[in-house]
N, C-alpha and C. Protein backbone atom coordinates (compact mmCIF):
# COMPACT_ATOMS: atom_id res chain seq x y z
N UNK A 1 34.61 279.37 -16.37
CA UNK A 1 35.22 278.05 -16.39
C UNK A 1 36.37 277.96 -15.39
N UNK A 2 37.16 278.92 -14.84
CA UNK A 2 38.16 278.92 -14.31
C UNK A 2 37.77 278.80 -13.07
N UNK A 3 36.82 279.95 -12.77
CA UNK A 3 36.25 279.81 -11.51
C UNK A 3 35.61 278.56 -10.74
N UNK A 4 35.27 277.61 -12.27
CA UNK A 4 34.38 276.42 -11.35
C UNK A 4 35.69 275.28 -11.46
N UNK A 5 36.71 275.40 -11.92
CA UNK A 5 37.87 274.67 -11.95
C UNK A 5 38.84 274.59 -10.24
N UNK A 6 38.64 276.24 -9.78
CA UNK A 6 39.01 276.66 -8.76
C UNK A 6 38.16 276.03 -7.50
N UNK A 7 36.92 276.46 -7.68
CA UNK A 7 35.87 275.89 -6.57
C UNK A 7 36.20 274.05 -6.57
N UNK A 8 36.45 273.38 -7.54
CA UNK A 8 36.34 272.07 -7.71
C UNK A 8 37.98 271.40 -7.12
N UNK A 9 38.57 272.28 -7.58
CA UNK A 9 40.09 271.88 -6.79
C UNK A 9 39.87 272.51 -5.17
N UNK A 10 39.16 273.36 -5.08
CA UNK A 10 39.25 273.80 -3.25
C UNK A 10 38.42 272.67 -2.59
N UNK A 11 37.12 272.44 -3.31
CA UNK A 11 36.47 271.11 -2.76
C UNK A 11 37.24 269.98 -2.52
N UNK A 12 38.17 269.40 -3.79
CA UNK A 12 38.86 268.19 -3.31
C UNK A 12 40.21 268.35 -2.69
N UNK A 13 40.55 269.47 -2.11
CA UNK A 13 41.74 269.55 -1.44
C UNK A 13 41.01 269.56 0.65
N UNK A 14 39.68 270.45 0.40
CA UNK A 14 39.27 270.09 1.96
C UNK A 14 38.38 268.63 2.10
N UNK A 15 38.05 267.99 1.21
CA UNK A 15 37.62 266.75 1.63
C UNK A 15 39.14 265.78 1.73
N UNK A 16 40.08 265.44 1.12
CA UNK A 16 41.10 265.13 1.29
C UNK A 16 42.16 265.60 2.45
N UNK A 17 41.83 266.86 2.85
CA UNK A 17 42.18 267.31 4.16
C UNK A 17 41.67 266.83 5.14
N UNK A 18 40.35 266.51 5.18
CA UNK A 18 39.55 266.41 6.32
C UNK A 18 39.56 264.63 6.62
N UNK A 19 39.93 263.83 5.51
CA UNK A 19 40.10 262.42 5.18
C UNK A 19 41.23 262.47 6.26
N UNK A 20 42.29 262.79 5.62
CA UNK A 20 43.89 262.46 6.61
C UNK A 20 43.23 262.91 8.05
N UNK A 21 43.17 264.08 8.03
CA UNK A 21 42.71 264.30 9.56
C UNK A 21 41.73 262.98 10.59
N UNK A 22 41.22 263.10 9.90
CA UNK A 22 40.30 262.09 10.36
C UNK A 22 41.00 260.82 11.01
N UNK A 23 41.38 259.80 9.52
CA UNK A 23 42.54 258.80 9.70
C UNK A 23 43.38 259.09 10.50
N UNK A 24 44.04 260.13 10.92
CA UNK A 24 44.83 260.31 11.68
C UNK A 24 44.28 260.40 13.64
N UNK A 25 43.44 260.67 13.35
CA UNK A 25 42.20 260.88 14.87
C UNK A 25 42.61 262.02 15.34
N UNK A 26 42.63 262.81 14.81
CA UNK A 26 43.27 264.76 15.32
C UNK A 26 41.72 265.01 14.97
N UNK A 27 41.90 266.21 16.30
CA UNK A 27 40.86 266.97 15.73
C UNK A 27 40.93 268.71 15.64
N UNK A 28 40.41 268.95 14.58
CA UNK A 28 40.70 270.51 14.57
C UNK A 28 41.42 271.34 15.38
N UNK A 29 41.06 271.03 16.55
CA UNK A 29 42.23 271.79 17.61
C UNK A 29 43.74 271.42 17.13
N UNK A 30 43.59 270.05 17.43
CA UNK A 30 44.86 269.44 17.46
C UNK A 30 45.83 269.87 16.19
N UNK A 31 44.99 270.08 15.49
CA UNK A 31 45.47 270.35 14.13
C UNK A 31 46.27 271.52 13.86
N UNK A 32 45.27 272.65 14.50
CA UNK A 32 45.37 274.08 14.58
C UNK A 32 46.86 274.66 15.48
N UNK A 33 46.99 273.84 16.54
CA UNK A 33 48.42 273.80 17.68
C UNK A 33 49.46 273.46 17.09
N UNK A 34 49.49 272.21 16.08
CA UNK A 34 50.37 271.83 15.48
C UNK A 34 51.17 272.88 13.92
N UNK A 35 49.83 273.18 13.54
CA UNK A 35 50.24 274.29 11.91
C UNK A 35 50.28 275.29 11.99
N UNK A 36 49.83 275.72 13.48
CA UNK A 36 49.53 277.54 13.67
C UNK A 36 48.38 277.58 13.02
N UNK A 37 47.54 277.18 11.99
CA UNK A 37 46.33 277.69 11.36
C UNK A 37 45.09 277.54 12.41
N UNK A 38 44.32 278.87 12.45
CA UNK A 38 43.28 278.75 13.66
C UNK A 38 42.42 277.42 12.75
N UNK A 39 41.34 277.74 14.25
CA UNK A 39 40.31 275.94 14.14
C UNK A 39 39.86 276.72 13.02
N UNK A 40 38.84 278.14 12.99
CA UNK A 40 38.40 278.40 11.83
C UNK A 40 38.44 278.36 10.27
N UNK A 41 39.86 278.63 10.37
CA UNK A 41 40.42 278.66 8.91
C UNK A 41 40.84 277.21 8.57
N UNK A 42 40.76 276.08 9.14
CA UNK A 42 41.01 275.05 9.04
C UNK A 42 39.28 273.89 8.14
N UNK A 43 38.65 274.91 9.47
CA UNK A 43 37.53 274.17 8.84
C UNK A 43 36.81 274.95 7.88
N UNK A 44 37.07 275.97 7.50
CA UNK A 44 36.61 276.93 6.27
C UNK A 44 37.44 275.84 5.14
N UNK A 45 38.51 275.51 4.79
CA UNK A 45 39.51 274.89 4.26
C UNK A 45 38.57 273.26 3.90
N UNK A 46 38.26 272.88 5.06
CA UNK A 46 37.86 271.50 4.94
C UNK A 46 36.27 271.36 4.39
N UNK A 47 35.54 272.55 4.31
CA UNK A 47 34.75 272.52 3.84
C UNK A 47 34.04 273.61 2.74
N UNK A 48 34.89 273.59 2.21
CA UNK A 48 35.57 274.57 0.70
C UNK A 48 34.79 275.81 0.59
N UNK A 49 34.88 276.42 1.86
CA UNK A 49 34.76 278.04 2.13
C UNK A 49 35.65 278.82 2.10
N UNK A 50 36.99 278.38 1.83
CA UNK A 50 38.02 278.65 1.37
C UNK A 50 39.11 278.48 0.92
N UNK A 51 40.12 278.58 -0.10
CA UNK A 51 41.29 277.89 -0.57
C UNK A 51 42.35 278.47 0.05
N UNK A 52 43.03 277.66 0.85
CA UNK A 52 44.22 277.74 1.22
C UNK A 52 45.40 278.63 0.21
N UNK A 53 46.26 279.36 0.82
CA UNK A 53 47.30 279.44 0.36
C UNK A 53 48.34 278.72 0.28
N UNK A 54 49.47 278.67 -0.62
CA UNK A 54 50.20 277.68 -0.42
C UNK A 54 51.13 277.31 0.53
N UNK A 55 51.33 278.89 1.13
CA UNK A 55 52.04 278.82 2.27
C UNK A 55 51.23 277.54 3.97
N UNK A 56 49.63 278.24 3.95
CA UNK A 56 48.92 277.49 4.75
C UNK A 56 48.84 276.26 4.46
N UNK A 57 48.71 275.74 3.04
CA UNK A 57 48.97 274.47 2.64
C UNK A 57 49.96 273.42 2.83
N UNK A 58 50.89 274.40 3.34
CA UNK A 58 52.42 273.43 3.44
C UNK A 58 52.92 273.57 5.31
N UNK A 59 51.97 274.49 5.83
CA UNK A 59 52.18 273.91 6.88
C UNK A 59 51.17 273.38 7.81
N UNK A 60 49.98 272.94 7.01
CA UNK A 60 49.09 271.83 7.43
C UNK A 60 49.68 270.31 7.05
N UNK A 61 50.22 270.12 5.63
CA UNK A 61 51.05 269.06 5.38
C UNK A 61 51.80 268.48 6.19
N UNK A 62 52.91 269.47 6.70
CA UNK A 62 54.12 269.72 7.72
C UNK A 62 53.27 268.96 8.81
N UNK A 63 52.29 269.77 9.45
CA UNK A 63 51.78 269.16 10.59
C UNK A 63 50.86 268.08 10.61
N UNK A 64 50.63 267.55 9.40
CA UNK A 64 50.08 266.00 9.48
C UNK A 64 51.17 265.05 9.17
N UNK A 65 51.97 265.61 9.12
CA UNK A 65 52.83 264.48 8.22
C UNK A 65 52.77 263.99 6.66
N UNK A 66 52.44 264.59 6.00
CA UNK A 66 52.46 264.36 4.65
C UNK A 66 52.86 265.19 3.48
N UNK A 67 53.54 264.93 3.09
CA UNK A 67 53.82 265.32 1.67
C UNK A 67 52.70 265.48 0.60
């Protein structure tokens, strides 16, 4: 149960990642220059191959502009 709680919060944190990005018209690169996080781990992130840490989490925020 925890595990599919986990997978289900990593899913809606990279579709909601990938939303702002989008709206914003950045693209992965752009993204990656701005947070330090490579293109890879960005789009592993956006397409819930992996959950961010919170540290990586807060400075993708940082670099979109959002809280």
């Amino acid at each position: 149960m925890a595990r599919e709680v986990a997978l289900m919060e990593a899913n809606q944190i990279g579709t909601r990642l990938k939303e702002i990005r989008r709206s914003l018209d950045q693209t992965l690169a752009q993204v990656s220059k701005s947070t330090g996080v490579s293109i890879s781990n960005l789009s592993k992130i956006e397409n819930s191959q992996i959950s961010p840490s919170f540290d990586i989490m807060k400075r993708i925020c940082d670099g979109l502009g959002v809280t």
